[in-house]
Structure formats: C-alpha cells, structure tokens
N, C-alpha and C. Protein backbone atom coordinates (compact mmCIF):
# COMPACT_ATOMS: atom_id res chain seq x y z
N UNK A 1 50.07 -35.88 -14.58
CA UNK A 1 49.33 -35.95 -13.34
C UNK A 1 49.73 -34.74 -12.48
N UNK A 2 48.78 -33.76 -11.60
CA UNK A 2 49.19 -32.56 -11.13
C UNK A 2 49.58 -33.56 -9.68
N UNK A 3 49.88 -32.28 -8.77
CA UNK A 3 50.25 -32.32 -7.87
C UNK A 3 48.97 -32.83 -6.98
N UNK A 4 48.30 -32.35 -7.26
CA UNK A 4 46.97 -32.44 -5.77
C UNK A 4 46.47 -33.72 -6.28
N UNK A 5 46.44 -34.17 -7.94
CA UNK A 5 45.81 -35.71 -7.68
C UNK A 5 47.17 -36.73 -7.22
N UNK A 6 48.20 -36.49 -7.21
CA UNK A 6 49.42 -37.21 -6.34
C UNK A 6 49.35 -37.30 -5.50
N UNK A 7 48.74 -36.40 -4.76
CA UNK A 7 48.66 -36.49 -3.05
C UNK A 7 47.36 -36.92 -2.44
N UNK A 8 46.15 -36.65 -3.33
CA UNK A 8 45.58 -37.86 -3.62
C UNK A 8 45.31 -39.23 -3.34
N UNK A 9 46.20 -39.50 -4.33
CA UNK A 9 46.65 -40.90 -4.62
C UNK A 9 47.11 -41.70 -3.28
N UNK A 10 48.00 -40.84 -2.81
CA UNK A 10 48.94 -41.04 -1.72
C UNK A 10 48.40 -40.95 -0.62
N UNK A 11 47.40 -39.70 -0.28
CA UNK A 11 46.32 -40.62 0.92
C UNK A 11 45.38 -41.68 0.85
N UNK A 12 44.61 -41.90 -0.29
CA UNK A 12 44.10 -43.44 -0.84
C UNK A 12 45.11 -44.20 -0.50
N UNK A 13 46.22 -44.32 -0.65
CA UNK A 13 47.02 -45.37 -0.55
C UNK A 13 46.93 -45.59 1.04
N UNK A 14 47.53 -44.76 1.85
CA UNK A 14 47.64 -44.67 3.02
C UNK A 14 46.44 -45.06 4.33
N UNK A 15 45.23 -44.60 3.36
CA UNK A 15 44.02 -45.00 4.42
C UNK A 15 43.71 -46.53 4.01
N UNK A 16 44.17 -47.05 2.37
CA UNK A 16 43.73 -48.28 2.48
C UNK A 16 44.81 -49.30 3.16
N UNK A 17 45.86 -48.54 3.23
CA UNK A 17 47.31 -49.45 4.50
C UNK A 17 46.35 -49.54 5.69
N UNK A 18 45.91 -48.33 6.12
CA UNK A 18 45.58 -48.21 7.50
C UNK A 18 44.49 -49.74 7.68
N UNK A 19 43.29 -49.01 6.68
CA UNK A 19 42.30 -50.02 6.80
C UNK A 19 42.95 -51.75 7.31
N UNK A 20 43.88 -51.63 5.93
CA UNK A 20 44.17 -53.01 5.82
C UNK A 20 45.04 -54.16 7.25
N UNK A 21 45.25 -53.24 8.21
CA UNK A 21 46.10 -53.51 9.16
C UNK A 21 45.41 -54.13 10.26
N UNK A 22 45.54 -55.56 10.63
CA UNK A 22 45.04 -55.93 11.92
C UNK A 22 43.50 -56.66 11.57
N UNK A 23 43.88 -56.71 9.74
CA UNK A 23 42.45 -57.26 9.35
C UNK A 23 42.06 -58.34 9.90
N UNK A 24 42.64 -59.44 10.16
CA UNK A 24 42.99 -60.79 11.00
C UNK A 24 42.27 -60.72 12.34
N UNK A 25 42.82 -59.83 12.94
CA UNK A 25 42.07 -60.01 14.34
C UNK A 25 40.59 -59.14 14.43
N UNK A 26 40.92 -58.26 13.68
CA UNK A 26 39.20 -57.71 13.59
C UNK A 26 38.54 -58.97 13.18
N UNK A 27 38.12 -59.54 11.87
CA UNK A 27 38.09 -60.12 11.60
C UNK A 27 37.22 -61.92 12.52
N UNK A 28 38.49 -62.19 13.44
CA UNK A 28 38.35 -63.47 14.53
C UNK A 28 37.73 -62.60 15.36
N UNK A 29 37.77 -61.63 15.80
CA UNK A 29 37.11 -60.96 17.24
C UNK A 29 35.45 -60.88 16.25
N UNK A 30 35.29 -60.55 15.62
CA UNK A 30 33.68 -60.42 15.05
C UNK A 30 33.20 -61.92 14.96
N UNK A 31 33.90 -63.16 14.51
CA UNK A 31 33.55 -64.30 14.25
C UNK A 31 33.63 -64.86 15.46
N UNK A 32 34.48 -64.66 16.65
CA UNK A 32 33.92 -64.70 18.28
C UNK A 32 33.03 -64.48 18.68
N UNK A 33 32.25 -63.07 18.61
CA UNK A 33 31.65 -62.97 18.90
C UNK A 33 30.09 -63.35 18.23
N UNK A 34 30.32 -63.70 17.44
CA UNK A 34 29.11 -64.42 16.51
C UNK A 34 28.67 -65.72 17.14
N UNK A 35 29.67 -66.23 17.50
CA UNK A 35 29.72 -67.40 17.88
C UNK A 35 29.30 -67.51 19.76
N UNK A 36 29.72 -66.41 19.86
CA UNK A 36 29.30 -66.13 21.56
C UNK A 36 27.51 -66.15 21.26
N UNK A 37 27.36 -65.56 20.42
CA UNK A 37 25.92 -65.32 20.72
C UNK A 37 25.05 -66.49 20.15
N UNK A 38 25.41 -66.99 19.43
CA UNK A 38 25.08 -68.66 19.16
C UNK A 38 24.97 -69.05 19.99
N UNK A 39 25.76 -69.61 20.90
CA UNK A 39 25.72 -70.11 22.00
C UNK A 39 25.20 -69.37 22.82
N UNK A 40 24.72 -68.49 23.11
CA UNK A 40 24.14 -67.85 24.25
C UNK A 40 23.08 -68.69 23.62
N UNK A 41 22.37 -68.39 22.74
CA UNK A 41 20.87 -68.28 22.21
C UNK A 41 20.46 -69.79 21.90
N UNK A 42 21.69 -70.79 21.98
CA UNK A 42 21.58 -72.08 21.97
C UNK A 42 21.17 -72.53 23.42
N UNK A 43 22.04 -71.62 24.30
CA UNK A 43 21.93 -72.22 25.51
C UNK A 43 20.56 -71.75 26.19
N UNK A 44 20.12 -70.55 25.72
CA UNK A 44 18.57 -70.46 26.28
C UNK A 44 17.31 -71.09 25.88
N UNK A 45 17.80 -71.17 24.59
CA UNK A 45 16.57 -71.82 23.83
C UNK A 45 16.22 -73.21 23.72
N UNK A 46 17.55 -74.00 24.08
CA UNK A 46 17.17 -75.80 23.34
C UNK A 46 17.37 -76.02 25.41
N UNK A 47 16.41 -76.95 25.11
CA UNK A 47 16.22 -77.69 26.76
C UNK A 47 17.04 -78.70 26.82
N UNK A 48 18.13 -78.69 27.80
CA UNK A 48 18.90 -79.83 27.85
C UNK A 48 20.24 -79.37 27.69
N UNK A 49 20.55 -78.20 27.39
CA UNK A 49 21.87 -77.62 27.36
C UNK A 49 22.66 -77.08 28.79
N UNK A 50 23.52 -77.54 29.13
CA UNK A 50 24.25 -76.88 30.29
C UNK A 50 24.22 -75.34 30.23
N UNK A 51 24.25 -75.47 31.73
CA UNK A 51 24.61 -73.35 31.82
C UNK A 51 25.87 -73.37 31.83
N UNK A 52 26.73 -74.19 31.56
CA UNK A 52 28.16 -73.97 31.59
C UNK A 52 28.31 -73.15 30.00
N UNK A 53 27.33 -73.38 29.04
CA UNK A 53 27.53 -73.31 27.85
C UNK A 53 27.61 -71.43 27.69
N UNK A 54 25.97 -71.10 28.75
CA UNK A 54 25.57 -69.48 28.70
C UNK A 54 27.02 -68.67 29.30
N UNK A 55 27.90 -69.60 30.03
CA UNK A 55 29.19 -68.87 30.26
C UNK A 55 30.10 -68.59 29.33
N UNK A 56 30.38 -70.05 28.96
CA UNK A 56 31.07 -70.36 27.71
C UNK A 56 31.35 -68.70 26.78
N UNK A 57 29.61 -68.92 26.32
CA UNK A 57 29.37 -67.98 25.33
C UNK A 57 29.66 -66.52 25.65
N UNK A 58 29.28 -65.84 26.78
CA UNK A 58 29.98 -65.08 27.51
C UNK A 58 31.12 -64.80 27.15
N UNK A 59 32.12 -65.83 27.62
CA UNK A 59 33.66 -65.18 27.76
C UNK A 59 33.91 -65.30 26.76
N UNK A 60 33.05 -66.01 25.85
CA UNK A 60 33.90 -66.15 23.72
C UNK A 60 33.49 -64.42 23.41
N UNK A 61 32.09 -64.29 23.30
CA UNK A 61 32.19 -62.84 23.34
C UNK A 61 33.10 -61.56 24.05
N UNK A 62 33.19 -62.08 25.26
CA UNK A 62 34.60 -61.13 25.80
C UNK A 62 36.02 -61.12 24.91
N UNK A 63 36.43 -62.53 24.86
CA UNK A 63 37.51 -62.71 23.98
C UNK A 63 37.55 -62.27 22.51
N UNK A 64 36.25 -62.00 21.92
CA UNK A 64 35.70 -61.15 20.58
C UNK A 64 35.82 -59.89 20.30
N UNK A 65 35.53 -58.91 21.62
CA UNK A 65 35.62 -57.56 21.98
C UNK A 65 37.32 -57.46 22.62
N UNK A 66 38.23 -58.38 22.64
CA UNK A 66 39.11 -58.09 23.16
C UNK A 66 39.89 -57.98 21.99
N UNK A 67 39.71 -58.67 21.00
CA UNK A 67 40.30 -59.14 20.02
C UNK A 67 40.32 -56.95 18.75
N UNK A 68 38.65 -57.28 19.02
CA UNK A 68 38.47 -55.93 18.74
C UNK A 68 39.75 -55.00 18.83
N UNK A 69 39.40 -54.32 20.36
CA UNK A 69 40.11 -53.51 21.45
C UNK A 69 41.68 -53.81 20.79
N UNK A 70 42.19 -54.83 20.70
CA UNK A 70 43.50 -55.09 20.31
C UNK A 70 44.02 -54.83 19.05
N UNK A 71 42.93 -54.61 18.14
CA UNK A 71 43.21 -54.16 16.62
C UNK A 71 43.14 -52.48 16.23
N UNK A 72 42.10 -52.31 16.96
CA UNK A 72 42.11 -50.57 17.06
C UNK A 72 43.18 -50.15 18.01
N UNK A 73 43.99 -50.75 19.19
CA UNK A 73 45.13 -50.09 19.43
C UNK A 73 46.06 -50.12 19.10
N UNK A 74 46.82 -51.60 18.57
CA UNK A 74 47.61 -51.36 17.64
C UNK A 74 47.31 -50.47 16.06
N UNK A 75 46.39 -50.63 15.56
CA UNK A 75 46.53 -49.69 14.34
C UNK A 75 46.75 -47.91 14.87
N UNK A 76 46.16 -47.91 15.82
CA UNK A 76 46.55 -46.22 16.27
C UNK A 76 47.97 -46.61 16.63
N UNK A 77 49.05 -47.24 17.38
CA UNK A 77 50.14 -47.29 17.45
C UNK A 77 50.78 -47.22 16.40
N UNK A 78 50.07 -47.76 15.03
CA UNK A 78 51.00 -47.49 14.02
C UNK A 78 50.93 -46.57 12.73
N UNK A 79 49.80 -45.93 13.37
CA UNK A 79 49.42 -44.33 12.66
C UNK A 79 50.33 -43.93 13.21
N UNK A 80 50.57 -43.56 14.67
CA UNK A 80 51.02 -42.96 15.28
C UNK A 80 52.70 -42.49 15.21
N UNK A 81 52.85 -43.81 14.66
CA UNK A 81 54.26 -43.95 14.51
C UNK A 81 54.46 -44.00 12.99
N UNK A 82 53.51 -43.42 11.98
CA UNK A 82 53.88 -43.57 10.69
C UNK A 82 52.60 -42.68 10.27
N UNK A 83 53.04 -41.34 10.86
CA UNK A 83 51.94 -40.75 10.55
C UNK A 83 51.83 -40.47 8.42
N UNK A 84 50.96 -39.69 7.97
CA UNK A 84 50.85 -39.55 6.57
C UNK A 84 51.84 -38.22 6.64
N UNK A 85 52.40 -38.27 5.39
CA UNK A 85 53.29 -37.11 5.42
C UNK A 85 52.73 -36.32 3.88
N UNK A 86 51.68 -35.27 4.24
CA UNK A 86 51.00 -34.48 3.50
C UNK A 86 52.37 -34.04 2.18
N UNK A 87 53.44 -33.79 2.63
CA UNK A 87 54.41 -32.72 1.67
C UNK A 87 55.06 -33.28 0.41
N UNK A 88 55.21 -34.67 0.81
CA UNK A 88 55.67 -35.72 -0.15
C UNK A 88 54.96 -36.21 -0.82
C-alpha cells in the first residue's frame, strides 16, 4: 500500500469519526422537529384542537433546531481540538 492511499485511508477514517459524532442528537433534533410540524398541521387542520397545541408544536420545533445547533457545535469543538494530522 503507497503512501498517498494511507493517508487516504486515514482521512476516510477521520471524516467518517467526524460524521459519526453527535449522531444522537442530530438525529432527536430532526425527529422534534417532525413532530413540531405534525402538530402544527394537526392543530390547524382538525377542528376541535386547542391552540395550546399550535404552541406546543412551536417550541418542540425550537427544541429540534436547538438540538441541531448543539450537535454542529460540539462536533466543531472536537475537530477543533483533534484536528486531522495530514503527516502521519
């Protein structure tokens, strides 16, 4: 195996760490917000539903995008702190 498909290898490895990090909360923050919009679209559409619900759905979506926001900054915190080391 030469050198350049080793290093290669070794950034494949590294971007699929990256990927793989914080899969969990990406993950619940997308299924939040799925669920926010359910409920939005429940609460406009069926007669008889509280507007407490169109809030509800609201802040589940906030809590979805937060969840987001929280996975993309920790994974840059831990690029950051473990950057790829091209030489090795």
């Amino acid at each position: 195996m030469t050198d350049e498909a080793r290093a290669l290898e070794r950034r494949c490895d590294y971007i699929d760490t990256v990927r793989g990090l914080y899969r969990r909360e990406r993950n619940a923050g997308f299924v939040a917000c799925l669920l926010g919009v359910l409920m939005l679209v429940w609460a406009r559409f069926v007669t008889g539903v509280p507007a407490l619900v169109l809030w509800a759905g609201l802040a589940v979506i906030a809590v979805g995008w937060a969840l987001f926001a929280y996975s993309i900054f920790k994974r840059l915190a831990w690029v950051r702190a473990n950057p790829m080391d091209a030489e090795n």
